[in-house]
Protein backbone atom coordinates (compact mmCIF):
# COMPACT_ATOMS: atom_id res chain seq x y z
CA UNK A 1 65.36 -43.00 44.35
CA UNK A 2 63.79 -41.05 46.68
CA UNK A 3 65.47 -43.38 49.98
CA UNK A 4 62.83 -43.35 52.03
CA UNK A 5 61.12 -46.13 53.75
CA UNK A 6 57.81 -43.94 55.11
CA UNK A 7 54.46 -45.17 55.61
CA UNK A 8 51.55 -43.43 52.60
CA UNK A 9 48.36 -44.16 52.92
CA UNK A 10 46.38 -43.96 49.00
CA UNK A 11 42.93 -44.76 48.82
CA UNK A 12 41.50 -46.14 45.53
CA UNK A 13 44.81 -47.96 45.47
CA UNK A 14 43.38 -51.33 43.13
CA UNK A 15 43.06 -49.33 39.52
CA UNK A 16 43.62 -45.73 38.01
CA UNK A 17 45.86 -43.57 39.68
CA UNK A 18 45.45 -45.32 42.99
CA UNK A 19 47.30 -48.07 41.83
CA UNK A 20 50.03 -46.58 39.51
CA UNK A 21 50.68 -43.80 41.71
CA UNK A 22 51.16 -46.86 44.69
CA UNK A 23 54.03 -48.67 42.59
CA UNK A 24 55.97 -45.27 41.87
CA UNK A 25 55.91 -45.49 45.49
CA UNK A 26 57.00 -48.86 45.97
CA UNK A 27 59.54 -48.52 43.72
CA UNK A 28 61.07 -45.23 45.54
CA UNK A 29 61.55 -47.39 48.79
CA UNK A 30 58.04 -45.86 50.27
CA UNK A 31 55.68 -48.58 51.82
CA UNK A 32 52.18 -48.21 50.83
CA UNK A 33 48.84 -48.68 52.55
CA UNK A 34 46.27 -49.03 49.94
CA UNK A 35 42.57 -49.17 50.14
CA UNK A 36 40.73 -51.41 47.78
CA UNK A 37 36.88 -52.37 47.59
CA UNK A 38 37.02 -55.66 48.09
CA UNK A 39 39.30 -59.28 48.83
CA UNK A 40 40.11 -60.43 45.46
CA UNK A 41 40.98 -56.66 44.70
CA UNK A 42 43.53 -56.75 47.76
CA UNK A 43 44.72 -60.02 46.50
CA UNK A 44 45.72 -59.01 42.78
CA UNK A 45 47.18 -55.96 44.05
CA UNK A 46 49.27 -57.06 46.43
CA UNK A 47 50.78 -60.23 44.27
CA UNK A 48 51.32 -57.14 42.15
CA UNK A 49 52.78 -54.88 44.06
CA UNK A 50 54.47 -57.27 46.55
CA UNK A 51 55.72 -56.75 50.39
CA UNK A 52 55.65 -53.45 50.43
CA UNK A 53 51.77 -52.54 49.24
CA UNK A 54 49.77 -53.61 52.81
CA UNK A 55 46.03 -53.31 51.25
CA UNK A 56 43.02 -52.97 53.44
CA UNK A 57 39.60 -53.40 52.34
CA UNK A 58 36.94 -50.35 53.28
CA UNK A 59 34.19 -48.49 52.17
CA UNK A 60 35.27 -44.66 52.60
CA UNK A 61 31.71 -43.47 52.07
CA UNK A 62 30.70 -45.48 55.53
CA UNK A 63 32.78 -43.66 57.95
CA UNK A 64 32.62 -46.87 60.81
CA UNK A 65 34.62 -48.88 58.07
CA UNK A 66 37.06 -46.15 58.14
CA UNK A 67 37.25 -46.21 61.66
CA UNK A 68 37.80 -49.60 61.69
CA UNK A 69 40.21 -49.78 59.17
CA UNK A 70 41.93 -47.45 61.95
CA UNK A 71 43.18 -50.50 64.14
CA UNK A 72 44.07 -52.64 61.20
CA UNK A 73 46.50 -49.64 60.00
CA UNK A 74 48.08 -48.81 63.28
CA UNK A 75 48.87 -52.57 63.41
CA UNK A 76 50.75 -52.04 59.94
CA UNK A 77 52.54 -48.90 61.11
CA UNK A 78 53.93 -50.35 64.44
CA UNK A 79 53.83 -47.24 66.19
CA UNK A 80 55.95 -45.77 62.86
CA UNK A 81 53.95 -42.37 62.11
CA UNK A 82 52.12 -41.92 58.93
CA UNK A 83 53.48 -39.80 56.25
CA UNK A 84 51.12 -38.61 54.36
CA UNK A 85 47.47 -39.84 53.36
CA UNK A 86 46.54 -39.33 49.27
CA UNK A 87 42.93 -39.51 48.83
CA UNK A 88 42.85 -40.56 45.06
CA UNK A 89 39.59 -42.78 45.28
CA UNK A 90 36.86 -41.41 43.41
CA UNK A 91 33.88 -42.03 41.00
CA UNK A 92 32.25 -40.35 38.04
CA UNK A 93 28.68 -39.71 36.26
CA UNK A 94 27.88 -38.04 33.05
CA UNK A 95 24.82 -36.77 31.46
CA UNK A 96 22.24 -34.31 31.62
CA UNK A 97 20.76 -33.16 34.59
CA UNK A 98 17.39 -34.25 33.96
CA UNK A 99 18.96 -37.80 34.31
CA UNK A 100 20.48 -37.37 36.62
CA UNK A 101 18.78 -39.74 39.65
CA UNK A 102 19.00 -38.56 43.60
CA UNK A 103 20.85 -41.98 44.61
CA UNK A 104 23.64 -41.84 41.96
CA UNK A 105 24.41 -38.21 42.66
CA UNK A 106 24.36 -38.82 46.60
CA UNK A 107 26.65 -41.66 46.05
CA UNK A 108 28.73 -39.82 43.79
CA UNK A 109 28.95 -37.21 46.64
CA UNK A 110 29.45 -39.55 49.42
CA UNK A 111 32.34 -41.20 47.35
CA UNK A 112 34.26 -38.40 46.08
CA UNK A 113 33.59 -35.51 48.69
CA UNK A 114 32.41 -37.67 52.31
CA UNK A 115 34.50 -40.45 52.03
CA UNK A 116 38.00 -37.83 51.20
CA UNK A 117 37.09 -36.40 54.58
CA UNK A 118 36.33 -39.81 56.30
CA UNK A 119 39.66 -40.81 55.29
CA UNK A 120 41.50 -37.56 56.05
CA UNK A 121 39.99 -37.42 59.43
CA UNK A 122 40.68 -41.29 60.51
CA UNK A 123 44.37 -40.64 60.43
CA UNK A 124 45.07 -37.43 61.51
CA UNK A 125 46.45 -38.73 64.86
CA UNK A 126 48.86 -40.68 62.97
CA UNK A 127 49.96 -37.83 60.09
CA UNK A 128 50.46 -35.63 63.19
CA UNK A 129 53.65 -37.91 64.34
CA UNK A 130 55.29 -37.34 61.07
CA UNK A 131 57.72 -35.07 59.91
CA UNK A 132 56.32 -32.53 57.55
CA UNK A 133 53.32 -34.86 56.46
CA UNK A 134 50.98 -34.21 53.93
CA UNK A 135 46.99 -34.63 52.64
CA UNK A 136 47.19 -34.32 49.12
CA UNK A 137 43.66 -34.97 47.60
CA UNK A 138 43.31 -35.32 43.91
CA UNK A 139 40.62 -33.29 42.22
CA UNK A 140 40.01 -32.25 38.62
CA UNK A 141 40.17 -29.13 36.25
CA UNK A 142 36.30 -30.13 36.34
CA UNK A 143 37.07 -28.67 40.25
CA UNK A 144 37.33 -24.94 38.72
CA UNK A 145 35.10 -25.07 35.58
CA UNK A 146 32.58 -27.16 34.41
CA UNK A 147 30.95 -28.50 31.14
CA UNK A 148 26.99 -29.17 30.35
CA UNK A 149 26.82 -33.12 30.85
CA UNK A 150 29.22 -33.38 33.87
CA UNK A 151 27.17 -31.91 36.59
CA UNK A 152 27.66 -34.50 39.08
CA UNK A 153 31.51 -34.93 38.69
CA UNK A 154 32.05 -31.21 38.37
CA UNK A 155 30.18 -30.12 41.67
CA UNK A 156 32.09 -33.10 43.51
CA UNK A 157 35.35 -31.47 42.61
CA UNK A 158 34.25 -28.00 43.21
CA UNK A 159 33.28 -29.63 46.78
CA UNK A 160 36.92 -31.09 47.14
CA UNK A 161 38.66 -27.79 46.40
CA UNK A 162 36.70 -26.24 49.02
CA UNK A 163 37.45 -28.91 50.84
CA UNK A 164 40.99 -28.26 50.40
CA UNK A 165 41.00 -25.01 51.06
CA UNK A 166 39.36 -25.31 54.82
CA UNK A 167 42.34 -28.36 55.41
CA UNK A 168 45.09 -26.46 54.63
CA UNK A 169 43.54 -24.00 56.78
CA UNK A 170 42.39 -25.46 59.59
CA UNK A 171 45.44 -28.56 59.62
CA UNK A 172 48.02 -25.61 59.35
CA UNK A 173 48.26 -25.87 62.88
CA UNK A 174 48.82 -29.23 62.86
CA UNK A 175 51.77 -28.94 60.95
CA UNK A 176 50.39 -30.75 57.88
CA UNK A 177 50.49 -29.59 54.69
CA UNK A 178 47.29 -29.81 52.32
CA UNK A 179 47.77 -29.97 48.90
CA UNK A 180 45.60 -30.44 45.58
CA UNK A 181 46.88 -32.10 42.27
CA UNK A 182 43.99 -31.64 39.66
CA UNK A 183 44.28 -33.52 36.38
CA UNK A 184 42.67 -32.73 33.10
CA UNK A 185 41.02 -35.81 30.97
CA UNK A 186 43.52 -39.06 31.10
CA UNK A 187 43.00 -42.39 29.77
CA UNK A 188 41.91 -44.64 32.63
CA UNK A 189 39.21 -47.10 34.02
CA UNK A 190 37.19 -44.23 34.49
CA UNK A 191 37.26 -43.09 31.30
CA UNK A 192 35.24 -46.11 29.94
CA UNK A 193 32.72 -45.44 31.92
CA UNK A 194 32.45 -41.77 31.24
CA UNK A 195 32.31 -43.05 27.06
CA UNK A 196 29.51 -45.48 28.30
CA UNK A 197 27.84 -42.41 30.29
CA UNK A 198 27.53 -40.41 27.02
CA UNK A 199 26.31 -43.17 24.86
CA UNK A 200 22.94 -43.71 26.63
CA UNK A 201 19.92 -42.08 25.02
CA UNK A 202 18.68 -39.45 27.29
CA UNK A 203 14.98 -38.85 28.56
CA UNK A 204 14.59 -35.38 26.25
CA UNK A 205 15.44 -35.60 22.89
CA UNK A 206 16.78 -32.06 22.87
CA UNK A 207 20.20 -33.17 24.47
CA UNK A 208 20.58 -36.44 21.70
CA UNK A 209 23.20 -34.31 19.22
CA UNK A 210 24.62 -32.38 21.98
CA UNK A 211 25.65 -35.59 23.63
CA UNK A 212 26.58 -37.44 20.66
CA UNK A 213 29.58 -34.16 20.09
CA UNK A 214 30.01 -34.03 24.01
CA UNK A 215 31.10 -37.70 23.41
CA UNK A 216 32.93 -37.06 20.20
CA UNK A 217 35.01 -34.12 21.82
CA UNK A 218 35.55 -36.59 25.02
CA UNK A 219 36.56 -39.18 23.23
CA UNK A 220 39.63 -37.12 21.54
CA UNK A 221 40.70 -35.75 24.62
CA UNK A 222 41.09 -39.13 26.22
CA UNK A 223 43.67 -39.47 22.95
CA UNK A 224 45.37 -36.27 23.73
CA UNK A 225 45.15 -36.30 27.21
CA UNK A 226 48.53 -36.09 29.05
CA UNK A 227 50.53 -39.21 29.98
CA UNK A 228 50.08 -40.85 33.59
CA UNK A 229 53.31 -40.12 34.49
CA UNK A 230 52.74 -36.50 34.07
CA UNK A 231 50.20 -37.20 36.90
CA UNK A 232 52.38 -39.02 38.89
CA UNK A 233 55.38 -36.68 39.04
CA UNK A 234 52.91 -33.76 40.09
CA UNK A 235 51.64 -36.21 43.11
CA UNK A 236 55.32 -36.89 43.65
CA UNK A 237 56.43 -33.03 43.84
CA UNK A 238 53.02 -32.39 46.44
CA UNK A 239 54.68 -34.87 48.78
CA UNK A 240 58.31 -34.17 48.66
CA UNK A 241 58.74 -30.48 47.75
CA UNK A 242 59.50 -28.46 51.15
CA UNK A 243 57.30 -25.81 50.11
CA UNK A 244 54.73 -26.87 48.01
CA UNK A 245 52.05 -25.12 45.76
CA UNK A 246 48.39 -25.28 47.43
CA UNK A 247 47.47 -26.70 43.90
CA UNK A 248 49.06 -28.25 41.34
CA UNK A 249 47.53 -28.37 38.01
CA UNK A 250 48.24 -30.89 34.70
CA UNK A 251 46.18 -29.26 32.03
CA UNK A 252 45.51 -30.66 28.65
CA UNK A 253 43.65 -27.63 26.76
CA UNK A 254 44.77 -24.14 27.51
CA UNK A 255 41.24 -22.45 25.92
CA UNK A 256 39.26 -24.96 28.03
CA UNK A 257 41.18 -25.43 31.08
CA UNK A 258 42.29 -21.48 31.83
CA UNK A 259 40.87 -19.60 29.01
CA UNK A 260 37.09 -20.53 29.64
CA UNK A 261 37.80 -20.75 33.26
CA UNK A 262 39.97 -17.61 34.51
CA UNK A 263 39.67 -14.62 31.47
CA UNK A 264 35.89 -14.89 29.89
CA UNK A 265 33.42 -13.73 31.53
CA UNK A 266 30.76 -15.68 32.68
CA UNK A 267 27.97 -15.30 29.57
CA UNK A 268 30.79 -15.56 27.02
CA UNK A 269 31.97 -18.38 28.33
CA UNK A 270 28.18 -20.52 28.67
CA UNK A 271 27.29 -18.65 25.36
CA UNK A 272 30.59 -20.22 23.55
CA UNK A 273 30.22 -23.78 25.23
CA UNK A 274 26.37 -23.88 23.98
CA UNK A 275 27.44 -23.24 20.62
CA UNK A 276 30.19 -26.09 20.27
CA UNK A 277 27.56 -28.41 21.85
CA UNK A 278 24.64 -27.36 19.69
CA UNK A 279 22.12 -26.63 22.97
């Protein structure tokens, strides 16, 4: 047990990560603020997750329910200070480009790169009053290299390490610490919809087989992907470690995840992805 009876705040906090990272908390003595979308969300998670797991119910892309959800949480806190905020809420697309509509990309933006910084910004005044807090926002190996068919996801995550970076920068002289825990493929809610993604037929026929092995190659590393707790215990060492790494990485394919990312250079690297995918 980690004996500590501190205040997190995790966004996302009804499915995914959100939820099992919130009752590793729970269960080492931390009390959890979770957001969720919506009441019957909040209601199944806390019956849950019990006492400890205080959900409120916002929309981080709209920043005045965030700022909202500002009085409801300093209520909660009872002039306690907040320990750390984990921004795990996010959203993903897949497909081709040409598919690739203006509103489902914004939102996809708003979600996973707007609402991270609505949310980190709310609080601040309240991290501040901790001891050694934290920001730990959860991106993706998709945040340092990206695949054809994964666009919008990939350039959200690119946005969030940069993101990062200018936090731990700027929040330095707050005293917080800004950290990044970027997982490779794991089997969760999301992962559904990134199968479903995949199985539509797109507009131009030339990307039909490419998908169809995209999908195929998806597909096993959802079965291979590392285990949740692996995850977890990476979120766990951002927050607790007295020194910790500015990112911390869970990778599931060594070729794909550093290989293809860090050594090739740039033309190898498209040139040997086109050929796996058939484009």
């Amino acid at each position: 047990m980690l004996n500590s009876s501190e205040y997190i705040l995790v966004t996302g906090s009804g499915s995914g990560i959100g939820y099992a990272l919130s009752e590793h908390l729970i269960k080492e003595n931390y009390k959890v603020i979770g957001t969720v979308i919506h009441k019957e969300e909040a209601t199944q998670t806390k019956e849950k997750l019990g006492n400890s797991f205080h959900p409120i119910i916002l929309d981080i892309r709209d920043e005045n329910s965030v700022l909202k959800s500002v009085k409801s949480v300093k209520e909660i806190l009872n002039d306690e200070p907040l320990k750390a905020v984990i921004n795990v809420a996010g959203i993903v697309s897949n497909g081709p480009l040409c598919d690739l509509e203006s509103n489902e990309f914004s939102n996809l933006l708003h979600v996973n790169v707007v609402g991270l910084h609505n949310v980190s910004r709310a609080f601040l005044p309240y991290l501040v009053k901790a001891k050694k807090p934290r920001i730990i926002n959860i991106s993706s190996t998709a945040g340092q290299r990206t695949l054809p068919f994964n666009g919008a996801y990939s350039s959200s995550k690119f946005a969030v390490e940069a993101l990062s970076s200018v936090m731990r920068m700027e929040y330095h002289c707050l005293g917080i610490k800004v950290v990044v825990v970027a997982p490779s493929m794991i089997r969760t809610p999301m992962s559904a919809k990134i199968q479903n993604d995949l199985k539509k037929s797109p507009s131009m026929s030339v990307y039909q087989k490419p998908l169809q092995i995209f999908l195929q190659k998806a597909e096993l590393s959802f079965q291979n992907g590392p285990p949740m707790d692996s995850v977890i215990q990476k979120i766990i060492l951002a927050l607790t470690k007295k020194n910790p790494k500015p990112r911390y990485v869970i990778y599931q394919s060594w070729f794909r995840d550093y290989l293809l990312t860090k050594i090739l250079p740039v033309k190898t690297r498209e040139s040997l992805v086109r050929k796996a995918l058939g484009l």
